[in-house]
Protein backbone atom coordinates (compact mmCIF):
# COMPACT_ATOMS: atom_id res chain seq x y z
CA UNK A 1 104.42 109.13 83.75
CA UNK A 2 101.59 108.25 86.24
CA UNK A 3 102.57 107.03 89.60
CA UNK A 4 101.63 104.24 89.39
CA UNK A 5 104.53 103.34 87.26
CA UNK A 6 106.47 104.40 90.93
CA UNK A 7 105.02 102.89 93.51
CA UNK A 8 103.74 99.27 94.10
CA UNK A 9 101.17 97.57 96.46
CA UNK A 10 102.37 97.58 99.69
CA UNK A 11 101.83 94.86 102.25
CA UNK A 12 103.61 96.28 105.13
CA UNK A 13 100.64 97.70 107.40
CA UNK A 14 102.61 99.72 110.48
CA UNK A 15 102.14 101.16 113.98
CA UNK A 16 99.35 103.16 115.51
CA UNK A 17 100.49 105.81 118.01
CA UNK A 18 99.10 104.44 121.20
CA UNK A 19 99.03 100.33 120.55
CA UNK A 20 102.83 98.23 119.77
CA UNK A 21 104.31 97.39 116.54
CA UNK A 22 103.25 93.94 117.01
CA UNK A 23 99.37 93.99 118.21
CA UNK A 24 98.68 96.84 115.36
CA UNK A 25 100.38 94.18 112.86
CA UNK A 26 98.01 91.61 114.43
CA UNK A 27 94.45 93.84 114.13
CA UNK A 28 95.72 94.54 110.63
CA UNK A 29 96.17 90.91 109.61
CA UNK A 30 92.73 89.78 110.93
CA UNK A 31 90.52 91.95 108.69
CA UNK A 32 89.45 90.52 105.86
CA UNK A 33 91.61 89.31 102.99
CA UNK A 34 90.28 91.55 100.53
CA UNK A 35 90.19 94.57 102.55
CA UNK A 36 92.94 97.29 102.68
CA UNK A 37 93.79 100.50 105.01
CA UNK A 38 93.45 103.95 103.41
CA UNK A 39 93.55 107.49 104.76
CA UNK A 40 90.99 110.35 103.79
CA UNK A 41 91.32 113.90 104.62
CA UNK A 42 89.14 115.07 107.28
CA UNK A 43 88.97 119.05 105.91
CA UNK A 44 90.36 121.12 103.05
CA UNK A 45 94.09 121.35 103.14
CA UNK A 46 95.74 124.07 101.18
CA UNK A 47 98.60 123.32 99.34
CA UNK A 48 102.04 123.50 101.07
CA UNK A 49 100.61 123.72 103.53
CA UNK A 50 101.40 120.86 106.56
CA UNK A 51 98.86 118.23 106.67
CA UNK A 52 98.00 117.59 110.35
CA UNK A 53 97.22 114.35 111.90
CA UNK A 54 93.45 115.92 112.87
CA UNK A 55 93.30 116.38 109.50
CA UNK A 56 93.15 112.75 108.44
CA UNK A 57 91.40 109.31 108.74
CA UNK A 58 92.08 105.76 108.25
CA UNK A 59 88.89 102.77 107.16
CA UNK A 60 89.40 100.06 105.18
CA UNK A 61 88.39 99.38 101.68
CA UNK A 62 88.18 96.48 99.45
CA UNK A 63 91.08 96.10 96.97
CA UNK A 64 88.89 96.97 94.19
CA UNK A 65 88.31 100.74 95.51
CA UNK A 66 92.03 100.82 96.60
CA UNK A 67 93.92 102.90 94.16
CA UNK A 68 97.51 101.07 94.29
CA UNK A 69 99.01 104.85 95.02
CA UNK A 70 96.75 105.35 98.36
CA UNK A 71 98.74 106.11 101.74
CA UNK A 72 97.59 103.71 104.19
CA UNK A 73 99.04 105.21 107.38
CA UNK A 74 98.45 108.41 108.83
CA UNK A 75 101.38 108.45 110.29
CA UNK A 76 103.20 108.57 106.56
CA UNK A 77 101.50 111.69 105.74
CA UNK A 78 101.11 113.70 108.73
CA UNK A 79 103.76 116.20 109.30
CA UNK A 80 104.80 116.53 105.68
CA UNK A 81 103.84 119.82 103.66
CA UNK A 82 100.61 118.71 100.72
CA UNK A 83 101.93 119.09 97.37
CA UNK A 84 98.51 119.76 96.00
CA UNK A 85 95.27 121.12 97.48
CA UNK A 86 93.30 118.66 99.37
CA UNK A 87 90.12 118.78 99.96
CA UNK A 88 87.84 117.53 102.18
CA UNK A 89 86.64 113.65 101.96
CA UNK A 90 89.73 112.88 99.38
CA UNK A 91 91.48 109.38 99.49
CA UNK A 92 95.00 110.18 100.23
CA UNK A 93 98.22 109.31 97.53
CA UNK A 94 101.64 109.38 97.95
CA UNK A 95 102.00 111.92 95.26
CA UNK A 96 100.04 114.42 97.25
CA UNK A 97 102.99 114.63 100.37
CA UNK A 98 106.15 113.12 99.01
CA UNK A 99 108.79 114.75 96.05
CA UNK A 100 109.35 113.13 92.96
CA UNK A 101 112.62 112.02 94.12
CA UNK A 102 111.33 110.04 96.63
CA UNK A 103 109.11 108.63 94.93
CA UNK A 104 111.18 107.37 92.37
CA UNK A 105 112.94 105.69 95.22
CA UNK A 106 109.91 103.54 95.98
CA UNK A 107 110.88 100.10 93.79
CA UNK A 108 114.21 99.95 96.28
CA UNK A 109 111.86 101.15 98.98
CA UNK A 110 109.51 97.90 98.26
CA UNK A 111 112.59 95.29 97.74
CA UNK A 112 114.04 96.14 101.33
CA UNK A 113 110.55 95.99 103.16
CA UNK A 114 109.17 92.85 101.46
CA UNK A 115 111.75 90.83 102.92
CA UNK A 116 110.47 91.80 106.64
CA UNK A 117 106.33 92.04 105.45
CA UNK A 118 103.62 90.18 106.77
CA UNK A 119 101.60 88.54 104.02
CA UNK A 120 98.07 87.70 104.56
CA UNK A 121 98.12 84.39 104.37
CA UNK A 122 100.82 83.64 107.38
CA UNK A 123 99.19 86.62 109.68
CA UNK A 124 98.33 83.21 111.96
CA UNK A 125 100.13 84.09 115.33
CA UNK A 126 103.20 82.81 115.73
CA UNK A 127 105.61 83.42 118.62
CA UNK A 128 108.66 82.91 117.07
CA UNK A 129 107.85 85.21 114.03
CA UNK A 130 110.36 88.20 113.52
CA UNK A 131 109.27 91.83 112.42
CA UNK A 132 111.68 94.16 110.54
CA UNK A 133 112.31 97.92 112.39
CA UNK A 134 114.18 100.61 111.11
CA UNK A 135 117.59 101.64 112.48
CA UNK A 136 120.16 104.15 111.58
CA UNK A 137 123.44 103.29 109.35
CA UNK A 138 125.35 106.10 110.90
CA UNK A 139 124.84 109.27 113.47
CA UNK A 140 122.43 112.00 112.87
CA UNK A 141 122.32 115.09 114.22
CA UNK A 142 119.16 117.01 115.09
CA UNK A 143 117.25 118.59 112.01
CA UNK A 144 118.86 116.64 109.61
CA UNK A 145 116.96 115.23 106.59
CA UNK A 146 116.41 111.33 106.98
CA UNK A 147 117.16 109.75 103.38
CA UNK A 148 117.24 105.95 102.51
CA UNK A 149 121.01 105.58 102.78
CA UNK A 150 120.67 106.40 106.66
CA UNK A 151 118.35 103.32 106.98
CA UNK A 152 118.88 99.62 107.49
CA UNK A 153 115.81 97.08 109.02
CA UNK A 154 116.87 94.69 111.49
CA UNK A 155 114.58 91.69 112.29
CA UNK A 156 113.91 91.47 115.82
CA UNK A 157 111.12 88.79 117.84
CA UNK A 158 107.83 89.93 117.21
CA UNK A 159 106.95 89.71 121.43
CA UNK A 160 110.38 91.80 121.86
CA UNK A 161 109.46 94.82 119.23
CA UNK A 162 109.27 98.16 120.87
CA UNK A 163 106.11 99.68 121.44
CA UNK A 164 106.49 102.95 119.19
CA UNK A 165 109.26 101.53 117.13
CA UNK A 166 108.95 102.22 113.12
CA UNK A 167 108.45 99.55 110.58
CA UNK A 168 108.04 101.61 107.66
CA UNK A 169 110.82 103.68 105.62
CA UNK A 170 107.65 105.92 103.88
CA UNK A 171 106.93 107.27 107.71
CA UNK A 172 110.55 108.68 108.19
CA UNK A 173 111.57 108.91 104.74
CA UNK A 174 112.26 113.08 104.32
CA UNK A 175 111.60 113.67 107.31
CA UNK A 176 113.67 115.93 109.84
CA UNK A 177 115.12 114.29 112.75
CA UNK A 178 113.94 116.02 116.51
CA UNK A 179 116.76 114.64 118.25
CA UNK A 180 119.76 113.70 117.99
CA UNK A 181 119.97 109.46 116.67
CA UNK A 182 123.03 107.24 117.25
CA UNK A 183 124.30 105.10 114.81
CA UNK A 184 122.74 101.97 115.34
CA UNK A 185 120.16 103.19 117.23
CA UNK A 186 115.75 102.32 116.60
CA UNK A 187 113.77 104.91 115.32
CA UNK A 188 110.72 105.60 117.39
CA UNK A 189 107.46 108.01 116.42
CA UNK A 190 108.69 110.44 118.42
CA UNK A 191 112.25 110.95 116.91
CA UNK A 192 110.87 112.23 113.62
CA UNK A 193 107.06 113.07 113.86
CA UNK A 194 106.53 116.64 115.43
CA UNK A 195 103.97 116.83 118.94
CA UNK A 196 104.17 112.90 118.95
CA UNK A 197 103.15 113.29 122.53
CA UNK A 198 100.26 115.04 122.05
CA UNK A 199 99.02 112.82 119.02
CA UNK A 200 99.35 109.85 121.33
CA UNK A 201 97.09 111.02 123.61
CA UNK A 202 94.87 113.46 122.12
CA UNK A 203 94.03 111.69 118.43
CA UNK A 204 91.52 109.02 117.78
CA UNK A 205 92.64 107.55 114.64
């Protein structure tokens, strides 16, 4: 079964290391209608091996050339082992970094975050506008394997979001925890992406 059968458009377009939740939301919602993010790969990537975020890309592309598959945050892929080879100049797919299992998760995955995404047509800046985050159900101890049952998205005022804050369950979904989280507590970039610091201030994406 092709994955497309898994995984549907996705209107959610999320954080930037290095700008807030809000103002990347913002610069998203003023391109063009038609136009969509998408990530490349910047050099051949063997396969298990983990794809780095110098390794990747982001441009936009009209719908048309936007396979409904494509990752459209580096932040979603980087970190995570490739499940094929990639080579150089590829559009990158959801298949290529995530397990079947997760993927098959991606229908519940869709319902949750379309109740907190920013359509097109209402990307006009309102103040009083609220943006979903992701928070934890329960504790989590260091190195443990973030799965959707440890999520919940809260709304919270768009002016009020945290800077590095997560919007997306695809970014943390799988992913290994680098510190200890509290229940309740916001998920930030640097709580599950490995050498956040030195992406933030060393990548140009």
């Amino acid at each position: 079964m092709q994955l497309k059968t898994y995984i549907t458009a996705l209107a959610v377009f999320c954080s930037t290391a290095g700008a807030s939740y809000s103002q990347e939301i913002q610069r998203d919602c003023q391109s063009s209608q038609n136009s969509y993010r998408v990530v490349y790969v910047n050099n051949d990537i063997e396969k298990d091996s983990i794809i780095e975020i110098t390794s990747l890309r982001s441009a936009l592309k009209t719908s048309a050339d936007t396979p409904v598959d494509s990752i459209y945050d580096p932040f979603i892929a980087a970190g995570r082992q490739a499940a094929i080879k990639l080579e150089k100049g590829m559009q990158l797919r959801f298949s290529h970094c995530f397990s079947k299992s997760h993927l098959l998760l991606s229908e519940r995955i869709n319902k949750l975050q379309d109740r907190f995404s920013l359509q097109k047509a209402e990307c006009l800046s309102n103040p009083a506008r609220k943006l979903g985050i992701l928070k934890v159900r329960r504790s989590i101890k260091t190195g443990a394997t973030i799965e959707i049952s440890d999520l919940k998205i809260e709304q919270i005022e768009e002016q009020k979001a945290p800077a590095q804050s997560i919007g997306d369950i695809w970014i943390v979904l799988g992913r290994q925890t680098l510190r200890p989280l509290r229940k309740g507590e916001k998920i930030e970039y640097q709580d599950v992406v490995p050498r956040f610091k030195e992406i933030l201030y060393g990548s140009d994406l």
